[in-house]
C-alpha atoms as a PDB file:
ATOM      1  CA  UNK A   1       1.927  21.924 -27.301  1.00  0.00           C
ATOM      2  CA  UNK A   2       2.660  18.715 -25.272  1.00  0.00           C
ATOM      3  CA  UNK A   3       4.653  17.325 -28.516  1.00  0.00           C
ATOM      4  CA  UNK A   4       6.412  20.387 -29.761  1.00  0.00           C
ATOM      5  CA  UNK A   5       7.677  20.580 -25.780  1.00  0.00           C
ATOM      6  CA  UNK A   6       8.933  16.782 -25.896  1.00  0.00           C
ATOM      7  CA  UNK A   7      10.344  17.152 -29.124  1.00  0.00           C
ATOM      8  CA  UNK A   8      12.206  20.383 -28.100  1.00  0.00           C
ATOM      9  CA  UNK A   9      13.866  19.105 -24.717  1.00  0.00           C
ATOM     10  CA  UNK A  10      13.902  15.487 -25.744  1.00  0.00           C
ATOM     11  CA  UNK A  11      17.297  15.374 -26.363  1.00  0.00           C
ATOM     12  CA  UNK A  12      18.178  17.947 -23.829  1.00  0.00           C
ATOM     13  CA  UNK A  13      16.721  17.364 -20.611  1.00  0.00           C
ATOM     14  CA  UNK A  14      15.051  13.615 -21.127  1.00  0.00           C
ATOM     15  CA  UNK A  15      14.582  13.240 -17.348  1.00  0.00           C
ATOM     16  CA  UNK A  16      12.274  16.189 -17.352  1.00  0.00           C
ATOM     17  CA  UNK A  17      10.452  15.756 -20.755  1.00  0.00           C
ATOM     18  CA  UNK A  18       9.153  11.986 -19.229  1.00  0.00           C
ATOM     19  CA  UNK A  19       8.176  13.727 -16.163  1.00  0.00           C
ATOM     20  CA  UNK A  20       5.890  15.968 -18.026  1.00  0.00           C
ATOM     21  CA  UNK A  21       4.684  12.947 -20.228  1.00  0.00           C
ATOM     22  CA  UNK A  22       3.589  11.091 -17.286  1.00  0.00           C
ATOM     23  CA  UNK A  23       2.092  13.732 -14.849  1.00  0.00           C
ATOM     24  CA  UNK A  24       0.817  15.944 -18.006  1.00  0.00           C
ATOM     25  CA  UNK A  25      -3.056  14.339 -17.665  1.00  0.00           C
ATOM     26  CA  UNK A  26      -3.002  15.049 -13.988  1.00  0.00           C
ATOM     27  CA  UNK A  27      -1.526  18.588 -14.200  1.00  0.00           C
ATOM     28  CA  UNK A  28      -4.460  19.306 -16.927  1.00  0.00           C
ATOM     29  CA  UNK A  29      -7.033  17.333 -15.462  1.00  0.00           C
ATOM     30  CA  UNK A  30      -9.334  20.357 -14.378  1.00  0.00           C
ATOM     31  CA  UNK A  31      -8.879  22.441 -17.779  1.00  0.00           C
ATOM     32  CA  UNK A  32     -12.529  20.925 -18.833  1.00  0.00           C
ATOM     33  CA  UNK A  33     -13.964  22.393 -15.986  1.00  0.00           C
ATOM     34  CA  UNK A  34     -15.694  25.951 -16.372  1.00  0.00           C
ATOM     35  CA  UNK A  35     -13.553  29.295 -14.522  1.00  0.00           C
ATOM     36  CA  UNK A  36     -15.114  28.760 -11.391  1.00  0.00           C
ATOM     37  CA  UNK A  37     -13.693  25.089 -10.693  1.00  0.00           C
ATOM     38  CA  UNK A  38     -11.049  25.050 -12.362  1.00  0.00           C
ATOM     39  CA  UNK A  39     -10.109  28.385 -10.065  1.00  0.00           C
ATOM     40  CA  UNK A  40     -10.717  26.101  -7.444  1.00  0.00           C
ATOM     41  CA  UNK A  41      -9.235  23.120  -8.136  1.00  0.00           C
ATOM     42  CA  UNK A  42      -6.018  23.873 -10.114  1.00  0.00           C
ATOM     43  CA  UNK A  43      -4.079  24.619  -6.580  1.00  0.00           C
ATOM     44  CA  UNK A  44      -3.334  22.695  -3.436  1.00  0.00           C
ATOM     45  CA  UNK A  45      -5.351  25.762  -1.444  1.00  0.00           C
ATOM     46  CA  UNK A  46      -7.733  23.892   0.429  1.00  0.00           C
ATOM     47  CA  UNK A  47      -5.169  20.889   1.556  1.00  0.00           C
ATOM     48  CA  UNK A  48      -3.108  23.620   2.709  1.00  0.00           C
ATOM     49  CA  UNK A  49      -5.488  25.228   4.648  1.00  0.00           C
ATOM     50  CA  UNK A  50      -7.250  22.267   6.529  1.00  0.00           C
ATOM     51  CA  UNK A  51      -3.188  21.087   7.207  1.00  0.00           C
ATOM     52  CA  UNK A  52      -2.924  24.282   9.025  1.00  0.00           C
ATOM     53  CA  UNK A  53      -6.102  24.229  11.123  1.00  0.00           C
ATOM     54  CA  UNK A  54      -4.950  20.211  12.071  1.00  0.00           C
ATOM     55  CA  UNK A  55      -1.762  22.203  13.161  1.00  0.00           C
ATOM     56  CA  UNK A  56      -3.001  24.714  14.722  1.00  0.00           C
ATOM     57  CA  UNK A  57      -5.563  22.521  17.300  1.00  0.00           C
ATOM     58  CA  UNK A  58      -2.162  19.889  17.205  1.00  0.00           C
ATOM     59  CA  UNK A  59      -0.366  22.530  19.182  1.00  0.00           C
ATOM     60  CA  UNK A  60      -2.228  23.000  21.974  1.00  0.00           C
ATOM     61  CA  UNK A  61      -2.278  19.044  22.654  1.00  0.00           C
ATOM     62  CA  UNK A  62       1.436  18.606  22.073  1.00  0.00           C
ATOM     63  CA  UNK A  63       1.766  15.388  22.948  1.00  0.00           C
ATOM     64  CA  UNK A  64      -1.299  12.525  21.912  1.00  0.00           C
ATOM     65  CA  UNK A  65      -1.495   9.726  24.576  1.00  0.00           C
ATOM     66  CA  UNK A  66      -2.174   7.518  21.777  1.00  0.00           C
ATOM     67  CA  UNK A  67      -3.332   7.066  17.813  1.00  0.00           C
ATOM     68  CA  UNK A  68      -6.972   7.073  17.902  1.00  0.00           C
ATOM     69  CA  UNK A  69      -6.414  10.776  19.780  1.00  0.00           C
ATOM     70  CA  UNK A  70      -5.209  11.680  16.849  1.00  0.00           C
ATOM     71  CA  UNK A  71      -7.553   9.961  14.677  1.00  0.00           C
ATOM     72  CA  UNK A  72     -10.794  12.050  16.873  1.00  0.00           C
ATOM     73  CA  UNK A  73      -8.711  15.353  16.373  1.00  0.00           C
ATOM     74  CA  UNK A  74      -8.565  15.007  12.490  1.00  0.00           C
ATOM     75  CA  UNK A  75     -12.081  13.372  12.257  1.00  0.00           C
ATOM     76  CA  UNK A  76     -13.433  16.646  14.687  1.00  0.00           C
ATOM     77  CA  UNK A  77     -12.185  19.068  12.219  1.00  0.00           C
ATOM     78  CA  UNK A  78     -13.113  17.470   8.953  1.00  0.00           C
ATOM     79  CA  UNK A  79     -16.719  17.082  10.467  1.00  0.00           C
ATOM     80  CA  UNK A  80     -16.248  20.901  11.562  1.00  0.00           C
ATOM     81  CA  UNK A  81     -15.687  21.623   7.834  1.00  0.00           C
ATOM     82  CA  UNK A  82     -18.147  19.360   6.543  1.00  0.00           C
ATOM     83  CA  UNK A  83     -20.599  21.442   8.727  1.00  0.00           C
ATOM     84  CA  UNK A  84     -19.266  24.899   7.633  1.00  0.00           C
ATOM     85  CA  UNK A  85     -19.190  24.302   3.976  1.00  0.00           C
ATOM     86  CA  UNK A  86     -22.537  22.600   4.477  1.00  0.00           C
ATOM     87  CA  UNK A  87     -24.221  25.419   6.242  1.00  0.00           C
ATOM     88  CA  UNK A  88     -22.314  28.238   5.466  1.00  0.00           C
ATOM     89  CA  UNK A  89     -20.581  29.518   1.847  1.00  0.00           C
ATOM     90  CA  UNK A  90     -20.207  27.227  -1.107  1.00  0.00           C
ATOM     91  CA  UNK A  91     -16.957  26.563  -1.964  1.00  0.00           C
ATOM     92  CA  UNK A  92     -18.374  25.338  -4.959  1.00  0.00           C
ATOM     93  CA  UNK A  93     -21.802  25.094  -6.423  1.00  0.00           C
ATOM     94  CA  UNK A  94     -22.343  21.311  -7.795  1.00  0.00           C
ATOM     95  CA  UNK A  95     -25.929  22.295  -9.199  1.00  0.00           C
ATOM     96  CA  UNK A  96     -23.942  24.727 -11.446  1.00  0.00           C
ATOM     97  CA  UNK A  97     -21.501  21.853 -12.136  1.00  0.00           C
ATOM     98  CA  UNK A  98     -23.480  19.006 -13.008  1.00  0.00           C
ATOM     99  CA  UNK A  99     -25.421  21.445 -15.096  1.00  0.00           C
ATOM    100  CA  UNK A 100     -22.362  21.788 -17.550  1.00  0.00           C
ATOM    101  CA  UNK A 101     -21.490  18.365 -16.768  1.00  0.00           C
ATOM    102  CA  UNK A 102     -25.102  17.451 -18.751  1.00  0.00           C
ATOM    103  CA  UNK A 103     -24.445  19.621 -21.664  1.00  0.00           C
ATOM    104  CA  UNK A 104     -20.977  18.350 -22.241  1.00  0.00           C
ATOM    105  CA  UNK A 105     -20.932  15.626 -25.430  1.00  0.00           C
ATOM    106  CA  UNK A 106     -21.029  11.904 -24.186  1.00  0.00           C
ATOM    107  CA  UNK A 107     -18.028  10.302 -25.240  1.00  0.00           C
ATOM    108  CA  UNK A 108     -17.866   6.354 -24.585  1.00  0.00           C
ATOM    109  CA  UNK A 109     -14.227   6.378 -23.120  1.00  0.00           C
ATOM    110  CA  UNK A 110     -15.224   8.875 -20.359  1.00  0.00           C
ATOM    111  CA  UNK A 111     -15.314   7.239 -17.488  1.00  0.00           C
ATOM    112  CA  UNK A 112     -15.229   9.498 -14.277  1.00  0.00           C
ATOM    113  CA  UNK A 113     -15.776   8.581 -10.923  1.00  0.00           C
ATOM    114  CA  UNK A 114     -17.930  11.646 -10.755  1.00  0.00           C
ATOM    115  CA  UNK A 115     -20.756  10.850 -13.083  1.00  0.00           C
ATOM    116  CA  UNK A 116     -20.507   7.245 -11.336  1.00  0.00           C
ATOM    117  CA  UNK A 117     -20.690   8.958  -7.081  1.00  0.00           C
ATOM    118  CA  UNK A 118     -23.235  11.631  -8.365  1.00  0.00           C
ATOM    119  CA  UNK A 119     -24.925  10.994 -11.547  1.00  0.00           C
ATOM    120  CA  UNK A 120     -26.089  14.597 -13.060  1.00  0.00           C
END
């Protein structure tokens, strides 16, 4: 499908065709992944999310005296979320994942930093 589009809008739109060509393997990245990650992981949910708790607890400070204020405020939320997701509801089940992730073929050009942090 990736060819037929360049092919097509080549000529027409070039700009956009070598924009697809270069972000293509990120935008498809998480298509290997099973329905329940790929779910996940296919939108910018999360980011947005934890960006709106930072400014939410941001506006009752206002004003930070100085940069490593700011650096404690982030760092107290992220552990707050670390704790939640920890204790609380799975956002995603890794047992499940690195399940699949065993059955999957080996192929010697697959090198993920995955397999390499947590070896399944």
């Amino acid at each position: 499908m990736l060819n037929a589009f360049l092919k097509d809008y080549q000529d027409k739109a070039p700009k956009v065709t070598e924009l697809v060509e270069d972000a293509f393997d990120d935008v498809t990245a998480v298509l290997p992944l099973p329905e329940p990650y790929r779910r996940r992981l296919r939108t910018t949910n999360g980011m947005e999310r934890l960006n709106e708790e930072f400014r939410r607890r941001e506006r009752v400070i206002r004003i930070f005296p100085n940069r490593q204020s700011v650096i404690r405020l982030m760092g107290s939320v992220l552990m707050e979320k670390d704790e939640k997701w920890i204790e609380g509801r799975h956002y995603l089940k890794m047992e499940d994942y690195f399940e699949w992730r065993a059955k999957q073929p080996k192929s010697p050009d697959r090198s993920s930093n995955v397999t390499t942090l947590y070896p399944g």
